[in-house]
N, C-alpha and C. Protein backbone atom coordinates (compact mmCIF):
# COMPACT_ATOMS: atom_id res chain seq x y z
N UNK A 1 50.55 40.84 49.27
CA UNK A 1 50.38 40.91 47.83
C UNK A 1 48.94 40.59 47.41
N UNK A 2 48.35 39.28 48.15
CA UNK A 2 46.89 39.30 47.64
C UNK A 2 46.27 40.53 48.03
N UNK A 3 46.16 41.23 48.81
CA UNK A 3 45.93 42.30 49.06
C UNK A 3 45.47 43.11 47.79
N UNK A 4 46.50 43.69 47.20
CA UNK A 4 46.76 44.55 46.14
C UNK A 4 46.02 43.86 45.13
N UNK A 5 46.32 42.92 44.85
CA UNK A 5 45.47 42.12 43.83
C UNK A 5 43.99 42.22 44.19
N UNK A 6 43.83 42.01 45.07
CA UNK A 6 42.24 41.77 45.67
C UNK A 6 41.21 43.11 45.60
N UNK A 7 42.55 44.19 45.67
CA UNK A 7 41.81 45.74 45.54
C UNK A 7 42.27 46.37 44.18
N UNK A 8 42.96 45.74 42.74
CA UNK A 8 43.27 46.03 41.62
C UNK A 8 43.86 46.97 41.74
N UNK A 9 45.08 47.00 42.84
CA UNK A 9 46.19 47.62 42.61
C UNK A 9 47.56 46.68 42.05
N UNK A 10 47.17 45.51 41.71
CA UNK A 10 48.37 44.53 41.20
C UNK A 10 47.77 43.25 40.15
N UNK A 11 48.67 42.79 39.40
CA UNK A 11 47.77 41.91 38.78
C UNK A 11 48.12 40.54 39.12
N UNK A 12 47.59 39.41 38.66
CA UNK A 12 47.81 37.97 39.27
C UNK A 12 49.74 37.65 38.55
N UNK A 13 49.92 37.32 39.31
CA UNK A 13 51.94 37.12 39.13
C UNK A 13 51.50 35.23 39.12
N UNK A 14 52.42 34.65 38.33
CA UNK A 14 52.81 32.92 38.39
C UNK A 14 52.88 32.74 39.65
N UNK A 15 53.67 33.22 39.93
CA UNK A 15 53.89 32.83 41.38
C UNK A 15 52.57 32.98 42.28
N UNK A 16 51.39 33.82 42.24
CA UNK A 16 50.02 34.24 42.93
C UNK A 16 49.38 33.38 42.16
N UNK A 17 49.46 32.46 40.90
CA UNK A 17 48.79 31.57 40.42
C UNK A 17 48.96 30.45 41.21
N UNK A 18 49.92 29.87 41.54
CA UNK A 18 50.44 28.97 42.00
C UNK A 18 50.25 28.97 43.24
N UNK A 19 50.19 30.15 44.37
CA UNK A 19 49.75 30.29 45.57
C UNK A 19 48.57 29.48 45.71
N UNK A 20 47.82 30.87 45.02
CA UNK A 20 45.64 30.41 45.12
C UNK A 20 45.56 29.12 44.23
N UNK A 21 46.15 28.33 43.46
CA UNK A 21 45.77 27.38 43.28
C UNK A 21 46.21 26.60 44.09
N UNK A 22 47.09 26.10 44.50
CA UNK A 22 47.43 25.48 46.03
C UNK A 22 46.39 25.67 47.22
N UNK A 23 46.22 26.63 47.24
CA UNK A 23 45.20 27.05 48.81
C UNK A 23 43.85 26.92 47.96
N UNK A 24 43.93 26.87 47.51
CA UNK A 24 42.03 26.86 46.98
C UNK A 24 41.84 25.34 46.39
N UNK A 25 42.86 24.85 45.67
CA UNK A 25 42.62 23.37 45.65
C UNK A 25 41.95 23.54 43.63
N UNK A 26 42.12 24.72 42.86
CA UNK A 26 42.03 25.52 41.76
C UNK A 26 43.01 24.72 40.47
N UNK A 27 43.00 24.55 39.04
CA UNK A 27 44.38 24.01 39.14
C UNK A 27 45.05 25.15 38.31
N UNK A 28 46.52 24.59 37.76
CA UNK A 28 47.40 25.91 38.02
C UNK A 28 47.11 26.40 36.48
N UNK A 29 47.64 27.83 36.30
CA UNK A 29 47.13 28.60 35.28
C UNK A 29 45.21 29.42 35.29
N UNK A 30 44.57 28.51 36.18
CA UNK A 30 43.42 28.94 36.49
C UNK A 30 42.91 30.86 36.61
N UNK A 31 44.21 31.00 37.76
CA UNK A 31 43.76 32.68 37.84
C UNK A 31 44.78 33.65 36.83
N UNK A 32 45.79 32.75 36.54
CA UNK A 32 46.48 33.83 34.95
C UNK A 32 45.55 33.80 34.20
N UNK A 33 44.64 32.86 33.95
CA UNK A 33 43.76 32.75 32.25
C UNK A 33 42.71 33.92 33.25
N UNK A 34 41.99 33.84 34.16
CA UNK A 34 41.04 34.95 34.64
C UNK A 34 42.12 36.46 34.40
N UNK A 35 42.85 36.57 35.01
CA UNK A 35 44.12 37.60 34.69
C UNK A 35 44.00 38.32 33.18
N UNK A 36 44.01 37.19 32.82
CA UNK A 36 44.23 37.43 31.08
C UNK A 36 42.74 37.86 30.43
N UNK A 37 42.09 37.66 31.28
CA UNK A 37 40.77 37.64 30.27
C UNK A 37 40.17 39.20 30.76
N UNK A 38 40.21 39.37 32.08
CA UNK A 38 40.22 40.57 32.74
C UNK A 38 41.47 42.18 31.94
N UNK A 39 42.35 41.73 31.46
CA UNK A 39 43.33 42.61 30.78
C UNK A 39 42.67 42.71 29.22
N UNK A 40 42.38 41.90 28.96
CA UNK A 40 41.63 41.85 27.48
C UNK A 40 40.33 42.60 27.09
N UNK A 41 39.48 42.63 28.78
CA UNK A 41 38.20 43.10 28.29
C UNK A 41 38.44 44.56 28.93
N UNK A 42 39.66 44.96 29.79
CA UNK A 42 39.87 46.60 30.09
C UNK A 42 40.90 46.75 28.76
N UNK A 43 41.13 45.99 28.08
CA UNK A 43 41.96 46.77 26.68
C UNK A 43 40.87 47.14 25.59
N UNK A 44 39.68 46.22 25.67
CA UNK A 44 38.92 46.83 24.60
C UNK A 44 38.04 47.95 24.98
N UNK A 45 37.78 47.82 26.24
CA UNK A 45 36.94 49.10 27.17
C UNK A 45 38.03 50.28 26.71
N UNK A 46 38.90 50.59 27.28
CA UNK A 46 39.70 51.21 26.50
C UNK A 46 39.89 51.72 25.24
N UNK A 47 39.86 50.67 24.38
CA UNK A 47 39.98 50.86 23.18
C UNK A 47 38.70 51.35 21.86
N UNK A 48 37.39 51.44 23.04
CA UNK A 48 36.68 51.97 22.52
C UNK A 48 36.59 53.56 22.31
N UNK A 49 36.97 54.41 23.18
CA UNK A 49 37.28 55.72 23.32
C UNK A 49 38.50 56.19 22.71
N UNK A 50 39.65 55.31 22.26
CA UNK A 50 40.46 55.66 20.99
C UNK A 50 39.71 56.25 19.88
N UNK A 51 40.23 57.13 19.09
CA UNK A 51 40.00 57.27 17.59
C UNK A 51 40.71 56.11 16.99
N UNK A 52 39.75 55.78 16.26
CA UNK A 52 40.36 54.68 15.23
C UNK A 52 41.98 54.98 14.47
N UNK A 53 42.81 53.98 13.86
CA UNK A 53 43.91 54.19 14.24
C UNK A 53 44.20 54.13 12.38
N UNK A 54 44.86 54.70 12.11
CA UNK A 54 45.24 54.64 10.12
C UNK A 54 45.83 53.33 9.80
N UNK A 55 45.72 52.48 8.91
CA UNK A 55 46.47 51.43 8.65
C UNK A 55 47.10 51.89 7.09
N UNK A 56 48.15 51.06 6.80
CA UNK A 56 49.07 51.28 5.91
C UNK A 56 48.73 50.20 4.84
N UNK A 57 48.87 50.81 3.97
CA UNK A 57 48.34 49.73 2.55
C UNK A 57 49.58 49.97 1.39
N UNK A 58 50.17 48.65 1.33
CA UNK A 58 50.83 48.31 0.84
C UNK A 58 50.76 48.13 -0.64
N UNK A 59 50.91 49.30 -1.67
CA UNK A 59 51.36 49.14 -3.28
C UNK A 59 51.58 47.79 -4.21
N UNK A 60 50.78 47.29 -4.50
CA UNK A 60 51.50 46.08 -5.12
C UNK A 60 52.42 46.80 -6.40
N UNK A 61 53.47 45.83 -6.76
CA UNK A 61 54.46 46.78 -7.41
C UNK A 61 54.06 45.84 -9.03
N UNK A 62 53.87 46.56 -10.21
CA UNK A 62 54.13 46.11 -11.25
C UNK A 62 54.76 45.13 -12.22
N UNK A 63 54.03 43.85 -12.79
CA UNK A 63 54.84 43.01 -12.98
C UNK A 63 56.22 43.13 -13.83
N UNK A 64 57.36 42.79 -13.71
CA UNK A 64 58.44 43.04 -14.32
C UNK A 64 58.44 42.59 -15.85
């Protein structure tokens, strides 16, 4: 499994947090928050080549 992870065919699992922080001496949550931060900056890489997206605007309704 580190494997796959190691070549970004998989992403860090709790359980692979908990591994490499054990064997590395790391503490736990360490490589989910890298995990997380790594998914965040390929969502906005991503999200730059979107067309911007329509938002909905809500009517305020007339006082009664």
């Amino acid at each position: 499994m580190l494997h796959r992870v190691l070549n970004d065919h998989a992403a860090v699992s709790a359980d692979m947090d908990l591994r490499l922080s054990n064997a590395l001496g790391t503490s736990p949550n360490y490589w989910l928050a890298l995990q997380t931060q790594r998914d965040l900056w390929r969502a906005r890489e991503l999200a730059k080549d979107r067309p911007p997206t329509m938002r909905v605007v809500k009517r305020e309704t007339a006082p009664a």
